[in-house]
PDB file of N, CA and C in Angstrom:
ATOM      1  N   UNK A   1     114.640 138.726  80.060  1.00  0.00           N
ATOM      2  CA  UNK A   1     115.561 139.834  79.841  1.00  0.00           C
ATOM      3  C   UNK A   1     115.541 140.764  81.056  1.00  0.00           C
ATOM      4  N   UNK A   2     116.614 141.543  81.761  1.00  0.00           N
ATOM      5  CA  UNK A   2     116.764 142.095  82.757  1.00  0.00           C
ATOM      6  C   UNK A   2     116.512 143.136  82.020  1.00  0.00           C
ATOM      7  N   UNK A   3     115.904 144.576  82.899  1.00  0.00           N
ATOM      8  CA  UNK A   3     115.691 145.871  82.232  1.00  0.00           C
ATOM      9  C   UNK A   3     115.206 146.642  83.108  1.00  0.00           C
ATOM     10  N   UNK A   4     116.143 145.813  84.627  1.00  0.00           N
ATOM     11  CA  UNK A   4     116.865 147.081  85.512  1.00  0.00           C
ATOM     12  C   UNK A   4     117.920 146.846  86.083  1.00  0.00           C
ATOM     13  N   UNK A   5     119.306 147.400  86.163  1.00  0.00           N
ATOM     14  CA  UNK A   5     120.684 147.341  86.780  1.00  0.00           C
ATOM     15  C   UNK A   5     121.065 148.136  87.899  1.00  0.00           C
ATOM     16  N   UNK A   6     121.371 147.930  88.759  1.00  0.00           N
ATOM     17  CA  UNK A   6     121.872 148.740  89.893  1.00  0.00           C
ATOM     18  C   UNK A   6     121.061 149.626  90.034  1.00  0.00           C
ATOM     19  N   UNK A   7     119.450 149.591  90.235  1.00  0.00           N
ATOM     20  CA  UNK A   7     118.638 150.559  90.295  1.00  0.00           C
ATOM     21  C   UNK A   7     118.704 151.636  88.846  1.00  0.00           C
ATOM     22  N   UNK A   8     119.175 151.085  87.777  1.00  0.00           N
ATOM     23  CA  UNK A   8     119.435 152.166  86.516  1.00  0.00           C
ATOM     24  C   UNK A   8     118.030 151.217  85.631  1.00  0.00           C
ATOM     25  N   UNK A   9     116.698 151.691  84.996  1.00  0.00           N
ATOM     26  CA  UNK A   9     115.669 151.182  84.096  1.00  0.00           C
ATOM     27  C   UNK A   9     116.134 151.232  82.495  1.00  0.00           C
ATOM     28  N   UNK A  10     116.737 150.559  81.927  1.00  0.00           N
ATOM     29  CA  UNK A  10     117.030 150.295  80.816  1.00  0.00           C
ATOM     30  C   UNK A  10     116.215 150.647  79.926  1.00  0.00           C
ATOM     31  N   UNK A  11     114.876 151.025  80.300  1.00  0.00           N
ATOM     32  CA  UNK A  11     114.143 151.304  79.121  1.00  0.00           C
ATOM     33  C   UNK A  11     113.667 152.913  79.365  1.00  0.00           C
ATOM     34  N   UNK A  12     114.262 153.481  80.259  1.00  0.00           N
ATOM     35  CA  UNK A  12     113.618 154.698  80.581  1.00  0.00           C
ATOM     36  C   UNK A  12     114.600 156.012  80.023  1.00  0.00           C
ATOM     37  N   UNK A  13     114.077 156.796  79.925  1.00  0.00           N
ATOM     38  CA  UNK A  13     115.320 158.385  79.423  1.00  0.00           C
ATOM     39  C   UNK A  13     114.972 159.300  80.954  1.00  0.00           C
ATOM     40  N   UNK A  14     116.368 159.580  81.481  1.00  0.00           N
ATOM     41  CA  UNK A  14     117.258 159.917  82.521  1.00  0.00           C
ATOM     42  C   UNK A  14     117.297 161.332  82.351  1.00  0.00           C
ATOM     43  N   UNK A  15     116.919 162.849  82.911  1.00  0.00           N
ATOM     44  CA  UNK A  15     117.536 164.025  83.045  1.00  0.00           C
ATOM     45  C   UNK A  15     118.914 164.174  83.371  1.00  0.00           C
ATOM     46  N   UNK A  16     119.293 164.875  82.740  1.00  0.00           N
ATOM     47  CA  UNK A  16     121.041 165.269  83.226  1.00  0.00           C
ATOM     48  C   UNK A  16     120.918 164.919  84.668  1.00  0.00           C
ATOM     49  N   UNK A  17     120.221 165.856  85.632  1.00  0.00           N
ATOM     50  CA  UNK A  17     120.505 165.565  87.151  1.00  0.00           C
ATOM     51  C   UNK A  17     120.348 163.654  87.383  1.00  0.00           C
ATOM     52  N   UNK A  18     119.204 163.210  86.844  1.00  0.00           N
ATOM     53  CA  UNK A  18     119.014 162.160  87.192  1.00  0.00           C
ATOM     54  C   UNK A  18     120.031 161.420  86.601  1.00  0.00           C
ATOM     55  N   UNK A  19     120.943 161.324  85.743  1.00  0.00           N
ATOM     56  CA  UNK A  19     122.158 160.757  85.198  1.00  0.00           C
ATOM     57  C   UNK A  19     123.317 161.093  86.024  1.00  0.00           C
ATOM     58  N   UNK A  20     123.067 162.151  86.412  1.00  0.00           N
ATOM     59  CA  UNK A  20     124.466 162.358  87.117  1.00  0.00           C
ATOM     60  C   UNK A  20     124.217 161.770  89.081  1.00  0.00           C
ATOM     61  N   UNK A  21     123.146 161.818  89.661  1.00  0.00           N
ATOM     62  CA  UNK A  21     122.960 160.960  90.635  1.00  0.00           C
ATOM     63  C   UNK A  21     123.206 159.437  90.436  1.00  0.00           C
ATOM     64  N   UNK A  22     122.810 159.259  89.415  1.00  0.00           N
ATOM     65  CA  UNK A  22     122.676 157.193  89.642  1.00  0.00           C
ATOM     66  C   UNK A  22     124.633 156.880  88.884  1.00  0.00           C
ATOM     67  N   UNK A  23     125.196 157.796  88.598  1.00  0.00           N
ATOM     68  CA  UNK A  23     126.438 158.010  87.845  1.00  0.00           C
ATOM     69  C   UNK A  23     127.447 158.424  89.361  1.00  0.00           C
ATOM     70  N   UNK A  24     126.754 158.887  90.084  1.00  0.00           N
ATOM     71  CA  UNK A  24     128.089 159.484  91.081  1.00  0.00           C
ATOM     72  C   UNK A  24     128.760 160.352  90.490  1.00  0.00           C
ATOM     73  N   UNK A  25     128.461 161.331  89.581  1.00  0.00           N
ATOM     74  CA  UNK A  25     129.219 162.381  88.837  1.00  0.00           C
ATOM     75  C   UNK A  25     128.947 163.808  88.825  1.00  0.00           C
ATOM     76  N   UNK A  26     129.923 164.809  88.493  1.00  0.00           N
ATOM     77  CA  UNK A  26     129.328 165.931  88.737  1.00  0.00           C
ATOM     78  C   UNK A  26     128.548 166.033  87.134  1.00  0.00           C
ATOM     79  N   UNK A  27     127.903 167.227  87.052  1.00  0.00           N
ATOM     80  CA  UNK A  27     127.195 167.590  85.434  1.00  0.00           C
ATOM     81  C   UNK A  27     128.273 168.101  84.621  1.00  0.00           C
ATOM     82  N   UNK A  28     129.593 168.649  85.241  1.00  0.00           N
ATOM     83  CA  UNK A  28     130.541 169.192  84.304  1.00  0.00           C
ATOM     84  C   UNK A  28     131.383 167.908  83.619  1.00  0.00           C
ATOM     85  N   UNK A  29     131.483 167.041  84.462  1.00  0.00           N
ATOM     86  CA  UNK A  29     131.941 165.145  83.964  1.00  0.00           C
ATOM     87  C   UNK A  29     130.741 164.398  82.948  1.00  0.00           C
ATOM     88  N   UNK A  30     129.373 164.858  82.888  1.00  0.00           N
ATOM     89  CA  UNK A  30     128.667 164.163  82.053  1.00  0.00           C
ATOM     90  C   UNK A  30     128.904 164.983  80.825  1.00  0.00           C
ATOM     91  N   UNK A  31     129.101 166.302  81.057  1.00  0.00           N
ATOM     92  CA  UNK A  31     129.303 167.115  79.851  1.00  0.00           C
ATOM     93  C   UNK A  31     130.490 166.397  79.009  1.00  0.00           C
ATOM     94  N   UNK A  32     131.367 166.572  79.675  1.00  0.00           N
ATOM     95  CA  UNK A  32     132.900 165.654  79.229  1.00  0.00           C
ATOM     96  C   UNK A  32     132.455 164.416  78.831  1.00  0.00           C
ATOM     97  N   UNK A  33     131.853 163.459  79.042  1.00  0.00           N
ATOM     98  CA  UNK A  33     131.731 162.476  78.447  1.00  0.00           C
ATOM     99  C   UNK A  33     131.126 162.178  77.868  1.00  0.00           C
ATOM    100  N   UNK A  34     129.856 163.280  77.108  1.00  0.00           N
ATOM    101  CA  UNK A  34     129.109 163.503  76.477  1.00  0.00           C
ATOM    102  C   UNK A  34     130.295 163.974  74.805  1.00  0.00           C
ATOM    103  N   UNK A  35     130.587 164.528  75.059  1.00  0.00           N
ATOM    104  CA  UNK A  35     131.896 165.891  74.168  1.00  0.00           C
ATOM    105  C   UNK A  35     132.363 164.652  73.973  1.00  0.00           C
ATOM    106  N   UNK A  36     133.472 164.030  74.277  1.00  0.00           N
ATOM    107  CA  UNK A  36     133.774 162.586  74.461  1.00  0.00           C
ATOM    108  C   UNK A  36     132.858 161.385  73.762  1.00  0.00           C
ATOM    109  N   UNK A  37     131.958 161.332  73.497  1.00  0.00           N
ATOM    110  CA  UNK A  37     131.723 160.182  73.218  1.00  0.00           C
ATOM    111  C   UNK A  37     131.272 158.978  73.916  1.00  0.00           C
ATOM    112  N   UNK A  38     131.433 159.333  75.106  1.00  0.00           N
ATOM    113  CA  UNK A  38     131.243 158.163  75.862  1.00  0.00           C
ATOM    114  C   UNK A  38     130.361 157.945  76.695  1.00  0.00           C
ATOM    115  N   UNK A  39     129.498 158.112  76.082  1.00  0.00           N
ATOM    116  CA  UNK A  39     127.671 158.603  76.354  1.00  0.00           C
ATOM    117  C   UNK A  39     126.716 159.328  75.616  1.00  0.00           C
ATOM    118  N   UNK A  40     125.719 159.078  74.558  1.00  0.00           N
ATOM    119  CA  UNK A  40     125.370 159.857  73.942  1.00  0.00           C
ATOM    120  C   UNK A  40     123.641 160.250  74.556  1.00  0.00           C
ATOM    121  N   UNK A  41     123.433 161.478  74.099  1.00  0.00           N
ATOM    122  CA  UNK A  41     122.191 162.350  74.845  1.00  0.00           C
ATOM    123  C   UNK A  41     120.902 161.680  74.336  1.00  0.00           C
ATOM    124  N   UNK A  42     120.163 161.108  74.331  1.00  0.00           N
ATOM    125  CA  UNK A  42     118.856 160.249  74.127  1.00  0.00           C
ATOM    126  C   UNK A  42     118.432 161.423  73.110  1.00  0.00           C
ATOM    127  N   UNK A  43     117.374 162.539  73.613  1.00  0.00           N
ATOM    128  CA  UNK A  43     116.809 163.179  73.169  1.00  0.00           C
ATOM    129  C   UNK A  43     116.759 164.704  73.563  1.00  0.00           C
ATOM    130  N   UNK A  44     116.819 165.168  72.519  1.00  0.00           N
ATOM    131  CA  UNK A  44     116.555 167.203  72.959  1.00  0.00           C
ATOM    132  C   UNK A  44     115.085 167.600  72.543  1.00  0.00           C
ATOM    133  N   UNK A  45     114.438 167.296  73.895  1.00  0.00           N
ATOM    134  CA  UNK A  45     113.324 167.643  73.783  1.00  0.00           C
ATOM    135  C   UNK A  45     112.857 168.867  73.001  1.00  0.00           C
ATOM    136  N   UNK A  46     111.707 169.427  72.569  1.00  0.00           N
ATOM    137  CA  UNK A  46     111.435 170.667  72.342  1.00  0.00           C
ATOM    138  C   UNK A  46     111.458 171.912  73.488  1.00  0.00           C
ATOM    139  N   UNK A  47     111.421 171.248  74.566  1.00  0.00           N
ATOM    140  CA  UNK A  47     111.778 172.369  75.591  1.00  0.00           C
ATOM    141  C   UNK A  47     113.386 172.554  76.229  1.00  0.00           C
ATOM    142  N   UNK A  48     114.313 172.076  75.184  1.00  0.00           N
ATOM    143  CA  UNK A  48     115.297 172.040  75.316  1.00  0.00           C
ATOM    144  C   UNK A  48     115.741 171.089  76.457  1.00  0.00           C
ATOM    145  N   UNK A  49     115.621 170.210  77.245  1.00  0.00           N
ATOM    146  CA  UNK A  49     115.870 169.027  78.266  1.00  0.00           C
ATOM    147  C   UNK A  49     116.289 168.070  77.107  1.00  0.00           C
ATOM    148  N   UNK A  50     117.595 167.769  77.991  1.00  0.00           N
ATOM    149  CA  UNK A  50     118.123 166.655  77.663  1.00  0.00           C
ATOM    150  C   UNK A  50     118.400 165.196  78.485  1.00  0.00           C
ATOM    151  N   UNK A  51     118.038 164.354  77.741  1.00  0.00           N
ATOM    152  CA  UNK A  51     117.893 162.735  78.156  1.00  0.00           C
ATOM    153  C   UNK A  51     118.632 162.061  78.059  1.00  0.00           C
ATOM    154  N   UNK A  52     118.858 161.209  78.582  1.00  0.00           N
ATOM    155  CA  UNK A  52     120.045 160.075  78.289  1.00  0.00           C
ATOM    156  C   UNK A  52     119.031 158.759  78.468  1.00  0.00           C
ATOM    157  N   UNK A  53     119.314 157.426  77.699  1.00  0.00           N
ATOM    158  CA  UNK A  53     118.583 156.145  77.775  1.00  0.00           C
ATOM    159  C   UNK A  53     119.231 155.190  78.632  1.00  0.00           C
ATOM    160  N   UNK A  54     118.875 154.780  79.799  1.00  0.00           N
ATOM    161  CA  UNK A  54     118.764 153.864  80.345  1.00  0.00           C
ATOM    162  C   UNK A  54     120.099 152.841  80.198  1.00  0.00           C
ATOM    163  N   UNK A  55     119.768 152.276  78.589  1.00  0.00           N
ATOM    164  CA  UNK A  55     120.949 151.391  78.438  1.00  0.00           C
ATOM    165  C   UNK A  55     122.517 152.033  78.715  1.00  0.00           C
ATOM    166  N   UNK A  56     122.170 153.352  78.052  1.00  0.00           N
ATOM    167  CA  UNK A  56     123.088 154.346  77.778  1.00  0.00           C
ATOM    168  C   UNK A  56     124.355 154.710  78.793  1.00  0.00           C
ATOM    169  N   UNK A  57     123.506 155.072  80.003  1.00  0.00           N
ATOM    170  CA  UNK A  57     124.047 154.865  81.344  1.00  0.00           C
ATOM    171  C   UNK A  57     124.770 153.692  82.097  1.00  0.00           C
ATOM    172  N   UNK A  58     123.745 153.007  81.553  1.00  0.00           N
ATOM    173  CA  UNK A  58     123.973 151.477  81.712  1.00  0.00           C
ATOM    174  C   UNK A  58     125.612 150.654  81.411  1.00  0.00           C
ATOM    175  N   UNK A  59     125.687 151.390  79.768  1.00  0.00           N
ATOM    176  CA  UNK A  59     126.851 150.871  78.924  1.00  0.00           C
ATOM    177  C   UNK A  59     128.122 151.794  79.725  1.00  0.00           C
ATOM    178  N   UNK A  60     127.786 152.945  80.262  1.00  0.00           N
ATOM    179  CA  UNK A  60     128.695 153.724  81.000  1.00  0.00           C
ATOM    180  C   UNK A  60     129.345 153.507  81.981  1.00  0.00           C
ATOM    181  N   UNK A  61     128.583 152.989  82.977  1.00  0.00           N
ATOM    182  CA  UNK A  61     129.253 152.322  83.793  1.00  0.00           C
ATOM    183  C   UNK A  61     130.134 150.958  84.044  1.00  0.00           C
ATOM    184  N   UNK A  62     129.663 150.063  82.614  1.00  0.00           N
ATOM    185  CA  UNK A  62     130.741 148.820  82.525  1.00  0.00           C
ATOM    186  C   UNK A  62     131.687 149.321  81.468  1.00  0.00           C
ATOM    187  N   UNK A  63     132.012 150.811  80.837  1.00  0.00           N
ATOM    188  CA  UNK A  63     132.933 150.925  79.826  1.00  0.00           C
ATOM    189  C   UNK A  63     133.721 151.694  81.629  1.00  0.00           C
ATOM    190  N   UNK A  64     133.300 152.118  82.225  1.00  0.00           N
ATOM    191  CA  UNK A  64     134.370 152.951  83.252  1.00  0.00           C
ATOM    192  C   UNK A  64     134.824 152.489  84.351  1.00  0.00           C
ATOM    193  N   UNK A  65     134.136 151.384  84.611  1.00  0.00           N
ATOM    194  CA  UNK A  65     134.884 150.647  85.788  1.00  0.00           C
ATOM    195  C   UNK A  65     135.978 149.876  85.672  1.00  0.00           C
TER     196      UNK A  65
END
Protein backbone atom coordinates (compact mmCIF):
# COMPACT_ATOMS: atom_id res chain seq x y z
CA UNK A 1 0.00 0.00 0.00
CA UNK A 2 1.42 3.50 -0.91
CA UNK A 3 1.09 6.05 2.10
CA UNK A 4 2.95 8.80 0.51
CA UNK A 5 1.82 10.96 -2.70
CA UNK A 6 3.52 13.81 -4.14
CA UNK A 7 5.42 14.27 -0.96
CA UNK A 8 1.67 14.42 0.89
CA UNK A 9 1.92 11.22 4.16
CA UNK A 10 -1.41 9.70 4.05
CA UNK A 11 -1.31 8.79 7.43
CA UNK A 12 -0.28 12.01 9.00
CA UNK A 13 -2.66 15.28 10.18
CA UNK A 14 -1.41 18.52 8.27
CA UNK A 15 -1.68 22.27 10.02
CA UNK A 16 -3.66 24.71 8.02
CA UNK A 17 -0.18 26.30 6.93
CA UNK A 18 1.13 22.90 6.21
CA UNK A 19 -2.07 22.13 3.98
CA UNK A 20 -2.00 25.10 2.33
CA UNK A 21 1.91 24.75 1.23
CA UNK A 22 1.75 21.09 -0.15
CA UNK A 23 -1.93 22.49 -1.74
CA UNK A 24 -0.40 25.63 -3.53
CA UNK A 25 -3.25 27.60 -1.89
CA UNK A 26 -3.86 30.57 -0.04
CA UNK A 27 -5.60 29.86 3.79
CA UNK A 28 -8.60 32.02 2.64
CA UNK A 29 -9.13 29.02 -0.39
CA UNK A 30 -8.73 26.21 2.30
CA UNK A 31 -11.28 28.06 4.32
CA UNK A 32 -13.61 27.95 1.15
CA UNK A 33 -13.17 24.54 0.65
CA UNK A 34 -13.46 23.63 3.96
CA UNK A 35 -17.22 25.77 4.13
CA UNK A 36 -17.59 23.83 0.87
CA UNK A 37 -17.15 20.55 1.63
CA UNK A 38 -14.45 19.72 -0.19
CA UNK A 39 -12.11 18.93 2.47
CA UNK A 40 -12.96 18.16 5.84
CA UNK A 41 -10.77 19.40 9.13
CA UNK A 42 -9.22 16.10 10.78
CA UNK A 43 -9.25 17.40 14.24
CA UNK A 44 -9.81 20.59 16.65
CA UNK A 45 -7.39 20.06 18.92
CA UNK A 46 -7.91 21.31 22.52
CA UNK A 47 -5.67 24.15 21.81
CA UNK A 48 -7.82 25.09 19.16
CA UNK A 49 -5.33 23.95 15.90
CA UNK A 50 -6.76 22.58 13.24
CA UNK A 51 -5.71 19.40 11.12
CA UNK A 52 -6.46 18.04 8.07
CA UNK A 53 -5.54 13.99 7.28
CA UNK A 54 -3.23 13.16 4.86
CA UNK A 55 -5.69 11.17 2.74
CA UNK A 56 -7.82 14.19 3.00
CA UNK A 57 -5.50 16.39 1.08
CA UNK A 58 -4.71 13.67 -0.82
CA UNK A 59 -8.52 13.16 -2.10
CA UNK A 60 -8.23 17.06 -2.81
CA UNK A 61 -6.07 17.20 -5.14
CA UNK A 62 -7.48 14.33 -7.56
CA UNK A 63 -11.19 15.86 -6.93
CA UNK A 64 -9.46 19.45 -8.35
CA UNK A 65 -7.36 18.71 -11.01
Amino acid sequence: MVTELAGIDLGRDYTIGETCALLGIHRNTLRRYTSQNKIAMAVRKADGKILYRGRDIEKLVYTTV
